[in-house]
C-alpha atoms as a PDB file:
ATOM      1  CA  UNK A   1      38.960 -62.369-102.824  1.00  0.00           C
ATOM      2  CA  UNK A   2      34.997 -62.390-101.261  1.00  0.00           C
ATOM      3  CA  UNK A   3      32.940 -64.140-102.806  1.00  0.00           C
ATOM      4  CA  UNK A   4      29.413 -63.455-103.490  1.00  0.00           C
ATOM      5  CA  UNK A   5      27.667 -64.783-100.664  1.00  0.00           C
ATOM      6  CA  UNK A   6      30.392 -63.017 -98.390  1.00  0.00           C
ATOM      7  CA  UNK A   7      29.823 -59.680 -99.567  1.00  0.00           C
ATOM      8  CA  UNK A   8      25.884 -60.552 -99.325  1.00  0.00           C
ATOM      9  CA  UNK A   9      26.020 -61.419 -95.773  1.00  0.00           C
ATOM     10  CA  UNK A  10      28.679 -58.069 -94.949  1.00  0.00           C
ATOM     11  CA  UNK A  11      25.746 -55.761 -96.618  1.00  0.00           C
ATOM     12  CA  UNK A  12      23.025 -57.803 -94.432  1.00  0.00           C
ATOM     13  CA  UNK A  13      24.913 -57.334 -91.483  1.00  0.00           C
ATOM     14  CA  UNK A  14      25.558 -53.636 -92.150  1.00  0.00           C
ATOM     15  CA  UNK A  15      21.808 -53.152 -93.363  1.00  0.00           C
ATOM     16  CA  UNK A  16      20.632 -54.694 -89.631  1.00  0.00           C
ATOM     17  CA  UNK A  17      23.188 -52.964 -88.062  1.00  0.00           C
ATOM     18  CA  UNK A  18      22.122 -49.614 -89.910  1.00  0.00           C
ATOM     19  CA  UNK A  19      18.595 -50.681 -88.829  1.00  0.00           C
ATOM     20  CA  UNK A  20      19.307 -51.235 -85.826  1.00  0.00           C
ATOM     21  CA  UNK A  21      20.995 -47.785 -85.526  1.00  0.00           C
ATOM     22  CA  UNK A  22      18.198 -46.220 -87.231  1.00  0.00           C
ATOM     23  CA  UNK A  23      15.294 -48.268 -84.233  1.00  0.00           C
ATOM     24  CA  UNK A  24      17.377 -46.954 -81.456  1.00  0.00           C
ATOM     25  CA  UNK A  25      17.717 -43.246 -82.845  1.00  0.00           C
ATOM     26  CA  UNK A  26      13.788 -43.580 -83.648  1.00  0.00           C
ATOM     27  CA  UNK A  27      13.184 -44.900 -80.529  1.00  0.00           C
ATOM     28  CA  UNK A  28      15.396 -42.510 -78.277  1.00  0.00           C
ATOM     29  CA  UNK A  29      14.009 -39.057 -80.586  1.00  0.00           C
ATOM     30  CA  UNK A  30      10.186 -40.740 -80.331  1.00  0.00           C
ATOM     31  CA  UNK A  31      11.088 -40.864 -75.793  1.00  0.00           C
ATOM     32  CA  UNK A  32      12.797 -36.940 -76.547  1.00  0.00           C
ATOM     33  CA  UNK A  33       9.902 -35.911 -78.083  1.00  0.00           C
ATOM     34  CA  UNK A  34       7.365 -37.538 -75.968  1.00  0.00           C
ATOM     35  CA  UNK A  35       9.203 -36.089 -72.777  1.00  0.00           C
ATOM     36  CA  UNK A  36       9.428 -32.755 -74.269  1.00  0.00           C
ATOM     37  CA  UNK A  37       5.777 -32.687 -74.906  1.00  0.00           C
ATOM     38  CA  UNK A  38       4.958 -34.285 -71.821  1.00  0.00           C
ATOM     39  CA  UNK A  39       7.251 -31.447 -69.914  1.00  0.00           C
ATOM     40  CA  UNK A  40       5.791 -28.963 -72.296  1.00  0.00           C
ATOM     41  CA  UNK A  41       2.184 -30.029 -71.401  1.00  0.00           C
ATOM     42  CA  UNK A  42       2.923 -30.295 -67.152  1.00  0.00           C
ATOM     43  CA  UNK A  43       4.344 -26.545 -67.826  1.00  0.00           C
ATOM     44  CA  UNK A  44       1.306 -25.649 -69.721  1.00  0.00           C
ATOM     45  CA  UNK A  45      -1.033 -27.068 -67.470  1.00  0.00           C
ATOM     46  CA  UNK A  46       0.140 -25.838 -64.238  1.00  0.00           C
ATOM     47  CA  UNK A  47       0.356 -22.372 -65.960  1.00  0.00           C
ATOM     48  CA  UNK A  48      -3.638 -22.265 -67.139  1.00  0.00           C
ATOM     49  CA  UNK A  49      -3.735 -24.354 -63.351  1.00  0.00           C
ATOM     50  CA  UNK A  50      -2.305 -20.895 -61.940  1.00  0.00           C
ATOM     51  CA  UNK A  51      -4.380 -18.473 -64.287  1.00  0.00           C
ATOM     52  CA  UNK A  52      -7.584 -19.991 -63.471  1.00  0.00           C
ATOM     53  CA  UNK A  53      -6.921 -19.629 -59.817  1.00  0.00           C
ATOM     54  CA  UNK A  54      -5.584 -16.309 -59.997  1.00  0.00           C
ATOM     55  CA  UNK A  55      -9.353 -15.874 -61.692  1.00  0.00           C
ATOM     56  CA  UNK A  56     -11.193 -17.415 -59.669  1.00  0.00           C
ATOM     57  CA  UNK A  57      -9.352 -15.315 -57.191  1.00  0.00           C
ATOM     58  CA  UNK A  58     -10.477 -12.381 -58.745  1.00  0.00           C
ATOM     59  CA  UNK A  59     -14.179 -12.858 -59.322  1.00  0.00           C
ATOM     60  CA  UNK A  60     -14.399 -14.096 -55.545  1.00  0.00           C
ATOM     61  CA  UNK A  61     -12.689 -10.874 -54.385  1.00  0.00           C
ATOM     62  CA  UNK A  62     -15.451  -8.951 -56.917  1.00  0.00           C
ATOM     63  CA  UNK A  63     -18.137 -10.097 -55.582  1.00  0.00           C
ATOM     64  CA  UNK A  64     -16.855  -9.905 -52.044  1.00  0.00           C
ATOM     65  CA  UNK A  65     -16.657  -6.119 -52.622  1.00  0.00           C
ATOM     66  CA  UNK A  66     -20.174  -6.281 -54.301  1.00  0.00           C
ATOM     67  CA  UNK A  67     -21.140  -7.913 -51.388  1.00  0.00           C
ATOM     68  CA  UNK A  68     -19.881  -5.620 -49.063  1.00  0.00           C
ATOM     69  CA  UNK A  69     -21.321  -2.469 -50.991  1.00  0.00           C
ATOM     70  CA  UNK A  70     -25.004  -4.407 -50.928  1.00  0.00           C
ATOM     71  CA  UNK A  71     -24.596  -5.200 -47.688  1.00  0.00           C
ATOM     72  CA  UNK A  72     -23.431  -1.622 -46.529  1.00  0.00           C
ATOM     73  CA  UNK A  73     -26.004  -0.226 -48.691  1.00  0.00           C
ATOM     74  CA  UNK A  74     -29.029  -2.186 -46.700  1.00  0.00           C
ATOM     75  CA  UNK A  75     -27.387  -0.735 -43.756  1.00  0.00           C
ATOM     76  CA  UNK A  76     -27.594   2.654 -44.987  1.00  0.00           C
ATOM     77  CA  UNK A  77     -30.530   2.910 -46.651  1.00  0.00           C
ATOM     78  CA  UNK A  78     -33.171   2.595 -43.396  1.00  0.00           C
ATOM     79  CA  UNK A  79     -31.061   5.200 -41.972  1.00  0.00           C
ATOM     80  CA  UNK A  80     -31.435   6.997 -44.831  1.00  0.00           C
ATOM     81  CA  UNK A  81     -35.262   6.935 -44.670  1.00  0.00           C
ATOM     82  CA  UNK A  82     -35.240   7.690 -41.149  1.00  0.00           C
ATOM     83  CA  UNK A  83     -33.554  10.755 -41.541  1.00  0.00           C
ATOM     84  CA  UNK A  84     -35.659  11.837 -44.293  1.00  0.00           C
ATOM     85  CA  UNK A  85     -39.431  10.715 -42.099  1.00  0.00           C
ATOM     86  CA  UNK A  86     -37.608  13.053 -39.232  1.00  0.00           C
ATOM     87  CA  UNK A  87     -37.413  15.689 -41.694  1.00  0.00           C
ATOM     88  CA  UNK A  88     -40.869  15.483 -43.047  1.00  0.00           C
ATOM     89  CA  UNK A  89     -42.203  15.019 -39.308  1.00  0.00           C
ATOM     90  CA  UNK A  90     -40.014  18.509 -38.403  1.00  0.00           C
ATOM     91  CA  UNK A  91     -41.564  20.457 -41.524  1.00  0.00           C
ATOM     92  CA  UNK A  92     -45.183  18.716 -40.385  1.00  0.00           C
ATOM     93  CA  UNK A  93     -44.519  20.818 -37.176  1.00  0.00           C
ATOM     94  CA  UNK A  94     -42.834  23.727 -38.301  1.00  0.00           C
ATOM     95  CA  UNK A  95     -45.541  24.512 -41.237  1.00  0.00           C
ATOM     96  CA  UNK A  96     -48.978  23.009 -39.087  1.00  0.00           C
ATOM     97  CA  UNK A  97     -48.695  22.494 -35.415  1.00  0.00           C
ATOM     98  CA  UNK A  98     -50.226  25.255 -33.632  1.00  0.00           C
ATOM     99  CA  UNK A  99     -48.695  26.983 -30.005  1.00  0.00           C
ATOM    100  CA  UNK A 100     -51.243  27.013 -27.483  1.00  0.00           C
ATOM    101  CA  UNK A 101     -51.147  30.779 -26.107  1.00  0.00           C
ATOM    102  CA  UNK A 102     -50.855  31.686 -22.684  1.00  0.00           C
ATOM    103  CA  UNK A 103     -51.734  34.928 -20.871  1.00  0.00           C
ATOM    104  CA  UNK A 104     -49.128  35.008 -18.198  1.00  0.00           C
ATOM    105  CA  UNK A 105     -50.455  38.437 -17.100  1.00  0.00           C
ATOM    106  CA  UNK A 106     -52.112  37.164 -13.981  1.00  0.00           C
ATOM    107  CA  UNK A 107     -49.559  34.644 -13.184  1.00  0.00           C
ATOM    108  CA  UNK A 108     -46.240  35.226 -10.885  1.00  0.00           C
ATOM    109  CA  UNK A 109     -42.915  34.736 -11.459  1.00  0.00           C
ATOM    110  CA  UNK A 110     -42.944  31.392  -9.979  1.00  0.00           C
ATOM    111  CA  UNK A 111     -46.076  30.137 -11.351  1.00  0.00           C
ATOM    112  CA  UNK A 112     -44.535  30.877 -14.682  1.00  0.00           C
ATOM    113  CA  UNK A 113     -41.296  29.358 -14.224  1.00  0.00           C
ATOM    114  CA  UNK A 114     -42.744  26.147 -13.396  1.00  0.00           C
ATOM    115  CA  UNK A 115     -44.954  26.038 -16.358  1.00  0.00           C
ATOM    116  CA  UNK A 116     -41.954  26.622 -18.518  1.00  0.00           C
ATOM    117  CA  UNK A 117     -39.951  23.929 -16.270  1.00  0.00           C
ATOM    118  CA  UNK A 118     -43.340  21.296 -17.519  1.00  0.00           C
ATOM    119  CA  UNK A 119     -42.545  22.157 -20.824  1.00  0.00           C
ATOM    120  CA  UNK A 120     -39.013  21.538 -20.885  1.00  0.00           C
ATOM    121  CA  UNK A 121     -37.811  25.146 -21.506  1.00  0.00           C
ATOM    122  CA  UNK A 122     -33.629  25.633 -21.286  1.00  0.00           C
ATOM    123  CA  UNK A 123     -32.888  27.647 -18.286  1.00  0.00           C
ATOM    124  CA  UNK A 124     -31.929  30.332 -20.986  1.00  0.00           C
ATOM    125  CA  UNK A 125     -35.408  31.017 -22.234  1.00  0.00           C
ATOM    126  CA  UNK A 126     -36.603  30.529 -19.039  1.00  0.00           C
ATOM    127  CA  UNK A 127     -34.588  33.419 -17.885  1.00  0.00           C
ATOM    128  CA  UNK A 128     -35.362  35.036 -21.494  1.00  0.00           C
ATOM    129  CA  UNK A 129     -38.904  34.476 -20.872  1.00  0.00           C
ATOM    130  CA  UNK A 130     -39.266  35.740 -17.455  1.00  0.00           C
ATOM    131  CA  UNK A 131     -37.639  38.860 -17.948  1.00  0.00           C
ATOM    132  CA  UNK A 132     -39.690  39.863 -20.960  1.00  0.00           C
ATOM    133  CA  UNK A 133     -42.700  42.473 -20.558  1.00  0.00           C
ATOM    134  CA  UNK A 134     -45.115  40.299 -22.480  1.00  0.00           C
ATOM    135  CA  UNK A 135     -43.957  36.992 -21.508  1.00  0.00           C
ATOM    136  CA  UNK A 136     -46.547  34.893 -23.204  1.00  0.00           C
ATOM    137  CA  UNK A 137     -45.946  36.716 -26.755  1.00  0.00           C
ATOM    138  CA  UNK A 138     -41.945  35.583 -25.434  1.00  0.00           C
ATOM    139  CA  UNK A 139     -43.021  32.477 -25.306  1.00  0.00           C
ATOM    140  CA  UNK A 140     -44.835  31.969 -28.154  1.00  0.00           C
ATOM    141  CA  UNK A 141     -41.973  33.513 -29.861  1.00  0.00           C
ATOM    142  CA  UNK A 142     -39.511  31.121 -28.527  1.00  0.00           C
ATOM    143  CA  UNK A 143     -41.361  28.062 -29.796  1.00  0.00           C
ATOM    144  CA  UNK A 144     -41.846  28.722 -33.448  1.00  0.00           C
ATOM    145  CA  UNK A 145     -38.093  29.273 -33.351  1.00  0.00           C
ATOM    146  CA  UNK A 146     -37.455  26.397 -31.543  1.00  0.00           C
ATOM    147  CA  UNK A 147     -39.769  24.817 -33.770  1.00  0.00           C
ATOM    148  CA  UNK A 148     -37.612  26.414 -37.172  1.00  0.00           C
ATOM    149  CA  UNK A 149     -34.608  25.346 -35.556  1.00  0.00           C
ATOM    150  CA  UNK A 150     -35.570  21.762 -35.324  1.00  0.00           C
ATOM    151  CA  UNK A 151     -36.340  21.469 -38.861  1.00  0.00           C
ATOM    152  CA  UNK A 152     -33.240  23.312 -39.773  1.00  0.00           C
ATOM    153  CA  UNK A 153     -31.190  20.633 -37.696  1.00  0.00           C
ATOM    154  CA  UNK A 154     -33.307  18.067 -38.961  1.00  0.00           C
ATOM    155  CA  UNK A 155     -32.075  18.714 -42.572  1.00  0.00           C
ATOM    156  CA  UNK A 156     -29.012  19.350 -42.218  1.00  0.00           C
ATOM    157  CA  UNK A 157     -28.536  16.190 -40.389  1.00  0.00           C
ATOM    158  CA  UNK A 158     -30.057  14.268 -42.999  1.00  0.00           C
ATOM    159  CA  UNK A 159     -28.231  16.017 -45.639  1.00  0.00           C
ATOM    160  CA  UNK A 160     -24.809  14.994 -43.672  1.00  0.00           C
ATOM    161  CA  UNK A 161     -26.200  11.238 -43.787  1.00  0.00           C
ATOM    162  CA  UNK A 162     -26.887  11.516 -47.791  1.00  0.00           C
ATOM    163  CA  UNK A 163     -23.257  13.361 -48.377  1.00  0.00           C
ATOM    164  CA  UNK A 164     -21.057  10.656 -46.754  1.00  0.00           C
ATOM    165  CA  UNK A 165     -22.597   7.675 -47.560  1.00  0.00           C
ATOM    166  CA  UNK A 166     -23.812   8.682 -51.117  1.00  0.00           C
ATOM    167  CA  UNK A 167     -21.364   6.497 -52.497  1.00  0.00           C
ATOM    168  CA  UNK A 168     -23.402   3.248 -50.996  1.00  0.00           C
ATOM    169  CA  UNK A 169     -26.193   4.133 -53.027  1.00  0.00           C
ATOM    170  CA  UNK A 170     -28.369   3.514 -56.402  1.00  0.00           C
ATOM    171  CA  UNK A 171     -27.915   6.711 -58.532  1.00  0.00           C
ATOM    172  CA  UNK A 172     -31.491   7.329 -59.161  1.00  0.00           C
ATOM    173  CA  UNK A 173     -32.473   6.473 -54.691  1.00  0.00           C
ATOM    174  CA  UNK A 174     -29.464   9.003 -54.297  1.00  0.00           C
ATOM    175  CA  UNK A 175     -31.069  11.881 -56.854  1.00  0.00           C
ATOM    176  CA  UNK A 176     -34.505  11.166 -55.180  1.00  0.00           C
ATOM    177  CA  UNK A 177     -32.855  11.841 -51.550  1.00  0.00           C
ATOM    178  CA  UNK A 178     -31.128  15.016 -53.425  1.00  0.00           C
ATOM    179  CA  UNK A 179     -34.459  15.947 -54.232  1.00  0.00           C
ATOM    180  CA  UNK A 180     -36.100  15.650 -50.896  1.00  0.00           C
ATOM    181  CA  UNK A 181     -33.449  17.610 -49.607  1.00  0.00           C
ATOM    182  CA  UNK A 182     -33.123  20.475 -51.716  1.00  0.00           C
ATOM    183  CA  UNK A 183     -37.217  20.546 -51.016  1.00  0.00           C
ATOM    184  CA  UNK A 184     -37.781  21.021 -47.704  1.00  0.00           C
ATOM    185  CA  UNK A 185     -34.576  23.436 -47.888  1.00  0.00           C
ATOM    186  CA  UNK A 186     -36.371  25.368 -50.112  1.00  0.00           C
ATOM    187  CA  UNK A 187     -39.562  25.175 -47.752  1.00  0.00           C
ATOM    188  CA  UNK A 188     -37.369  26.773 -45.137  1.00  0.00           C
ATOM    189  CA  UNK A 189     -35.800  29.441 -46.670  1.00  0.00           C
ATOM    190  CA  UNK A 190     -38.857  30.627 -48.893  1.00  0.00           C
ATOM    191  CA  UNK A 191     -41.564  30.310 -46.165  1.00  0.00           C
ATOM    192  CA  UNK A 192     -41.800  31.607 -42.700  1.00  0.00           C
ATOM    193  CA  UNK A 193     -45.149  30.930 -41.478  1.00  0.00           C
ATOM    194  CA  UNK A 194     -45.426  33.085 -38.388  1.00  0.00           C
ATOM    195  CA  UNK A 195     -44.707  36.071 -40.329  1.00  0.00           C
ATOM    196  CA  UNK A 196     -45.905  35.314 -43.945  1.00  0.00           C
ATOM    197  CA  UNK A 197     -49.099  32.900 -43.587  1.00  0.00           C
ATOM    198  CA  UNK A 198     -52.538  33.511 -41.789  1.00  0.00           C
ATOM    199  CA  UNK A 199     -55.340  31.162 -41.488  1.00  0.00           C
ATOM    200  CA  UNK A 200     -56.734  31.730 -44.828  1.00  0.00           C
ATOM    201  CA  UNK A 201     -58.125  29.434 -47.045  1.00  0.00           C
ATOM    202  CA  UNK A 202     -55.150  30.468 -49.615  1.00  0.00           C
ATOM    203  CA  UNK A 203     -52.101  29.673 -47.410  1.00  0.00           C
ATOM    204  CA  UNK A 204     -53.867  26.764 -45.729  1.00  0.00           C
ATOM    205  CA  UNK A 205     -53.851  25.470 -49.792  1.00  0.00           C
ATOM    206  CA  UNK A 206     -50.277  26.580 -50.207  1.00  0.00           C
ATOM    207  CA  UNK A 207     -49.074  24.841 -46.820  1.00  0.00           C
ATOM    208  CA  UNK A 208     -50.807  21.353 -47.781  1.00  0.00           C
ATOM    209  CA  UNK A 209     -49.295  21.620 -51.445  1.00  0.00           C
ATOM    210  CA  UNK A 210     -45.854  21.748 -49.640  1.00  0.00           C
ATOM    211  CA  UNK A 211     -46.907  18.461 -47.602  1.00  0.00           C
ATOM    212  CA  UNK A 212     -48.055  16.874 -51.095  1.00  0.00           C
ATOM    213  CA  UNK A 213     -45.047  17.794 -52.878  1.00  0.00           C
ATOM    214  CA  UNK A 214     -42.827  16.154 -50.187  1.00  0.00           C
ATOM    215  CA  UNK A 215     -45.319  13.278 -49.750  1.00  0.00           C
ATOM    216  CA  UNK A 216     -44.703  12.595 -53.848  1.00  0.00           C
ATOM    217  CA  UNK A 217     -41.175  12.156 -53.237  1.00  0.00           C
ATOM    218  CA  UNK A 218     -41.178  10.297 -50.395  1.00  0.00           C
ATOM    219  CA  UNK A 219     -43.299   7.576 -52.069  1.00  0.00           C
ATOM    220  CA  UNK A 220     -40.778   7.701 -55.184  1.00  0.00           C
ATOM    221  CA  UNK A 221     -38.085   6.618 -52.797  1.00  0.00           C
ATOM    222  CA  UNK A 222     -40.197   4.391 -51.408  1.00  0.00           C
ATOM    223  CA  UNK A 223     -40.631   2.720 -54.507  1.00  0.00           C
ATOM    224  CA  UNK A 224     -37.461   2.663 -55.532  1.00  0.00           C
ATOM    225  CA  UNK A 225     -36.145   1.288 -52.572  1.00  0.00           C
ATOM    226  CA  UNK A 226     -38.950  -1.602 -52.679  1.00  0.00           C
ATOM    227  CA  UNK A 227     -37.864  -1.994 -56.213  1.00  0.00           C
ATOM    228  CA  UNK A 228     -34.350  -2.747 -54.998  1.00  0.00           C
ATOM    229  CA  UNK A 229     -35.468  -5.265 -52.914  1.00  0.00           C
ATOM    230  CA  UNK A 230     -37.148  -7.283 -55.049  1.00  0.00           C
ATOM    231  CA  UNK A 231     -34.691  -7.539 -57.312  1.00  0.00           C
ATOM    232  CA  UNK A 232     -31.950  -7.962 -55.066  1.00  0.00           C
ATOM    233  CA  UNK A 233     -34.248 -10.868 -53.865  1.00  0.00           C
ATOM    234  CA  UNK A 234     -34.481 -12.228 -57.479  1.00  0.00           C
ATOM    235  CA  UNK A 235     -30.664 -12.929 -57.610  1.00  0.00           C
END
């Protein structure tokens, strides 16, 4: 039979043993844990690693295509104003420039052909011209067409411009272009000067308020344009 101090020393040793047990299964679940977390946070990391370069990835393409539109739209705008100044020069001529007139009565054929050749005439209204009865009245004629024609052209290139590259521009430049557009189209197709306008002091007054109505929206653009700048500038 154990004594006392036997069965002491068995439940010791099973107490350290059970200890023991209990160290190693603490100390192996503390590593588990600790890799788990560790594996968890590597995982974790290179995930929001990914995401914030996927971001980053994102804003850089954004404001490459910003870029890209800004930069286009510098481009186009000059073009832009060009088109519109050609416009506004082609009304100035259609609506104020004068044709010198020329009595071709004592004149020959060839006389007359060379002026026309010094003016840069086609070889159609030269042939136009020289056939004519009256040929100075022809040739008079031919000019102020010539001269509607221009302005026509000149419009609808600039309209052509606006249309397809529209979508590089401000909203409120783009409705000011619009504007200056649908103006000197309606100067062409409500006013024919040779036929409808004299030198009176009335139509002189309605032909300049056509050139200040233009003028107005030409500076608009103007201004909005140099506003643009400046606050492109700014950023």
């Amino acid at each position: 039979m154990w004594d006392w101090n036997t069965v002491l020393r068995i439940i010791a040793e099973i107490f350290a043993i059970v200890g023991l047990l209990i160290g190693i299964f603490v100390f192996w679940g503390k590593r588990k844990i600790e890799s788990y977390f560790a594996k968890e946070l590597k995982d974790h990391e290179a995930k929001l690693a990914k995401e914030l370069q996927d971001t980053k990835y994102e804003i850089d393409t954004l404001f490459d295509k910003v870029s890209m539109v800004q930069k286009k739209e510098f481009e186009v705008l000059p073009i832009a104003w060009d088109n519109l100044y050609e416009a506004y020069r082609c009304m100035e001529v259609y609506l104020f420039s004068g044709i010198e007139l020329y009595n071709f009565t004592d004149w020959n054929s060839s006389q007359v052909e060379k002026f026309l050749r010094d003016k840069q005439c086609s070889e159609s209204a030269i042939a136009e011209i020289l056939k004519s009865g009256n040929k100075g009245a022809k040739y008079v004629s031919m000019q102020e067409e010539i001269k509607k024609v221009n302005f026509h052209n000149s419009i609808y290139k600039f309209n052509d411009y606006i249309n397809r590259n529209k979508i590089f521009m401000k909203a409120d430049i783009q409705i000011a272009f619009v504007e200056a557009i649908s103006f000197f189209t309606k100067v062409l197709s409500t006013l024919k000067k040779s036929d409808n306008f004299s030198d009176t002091g009335d139509s002189i007054t309605d032909l300049n308020n056509f050139k200040n109505e233009v003028k107005a929206i030409m500076d608009k653009i103007e201004f909005l344009v140099q506003k643009k700048l400046q606050f492109e500038k700014a950023l």
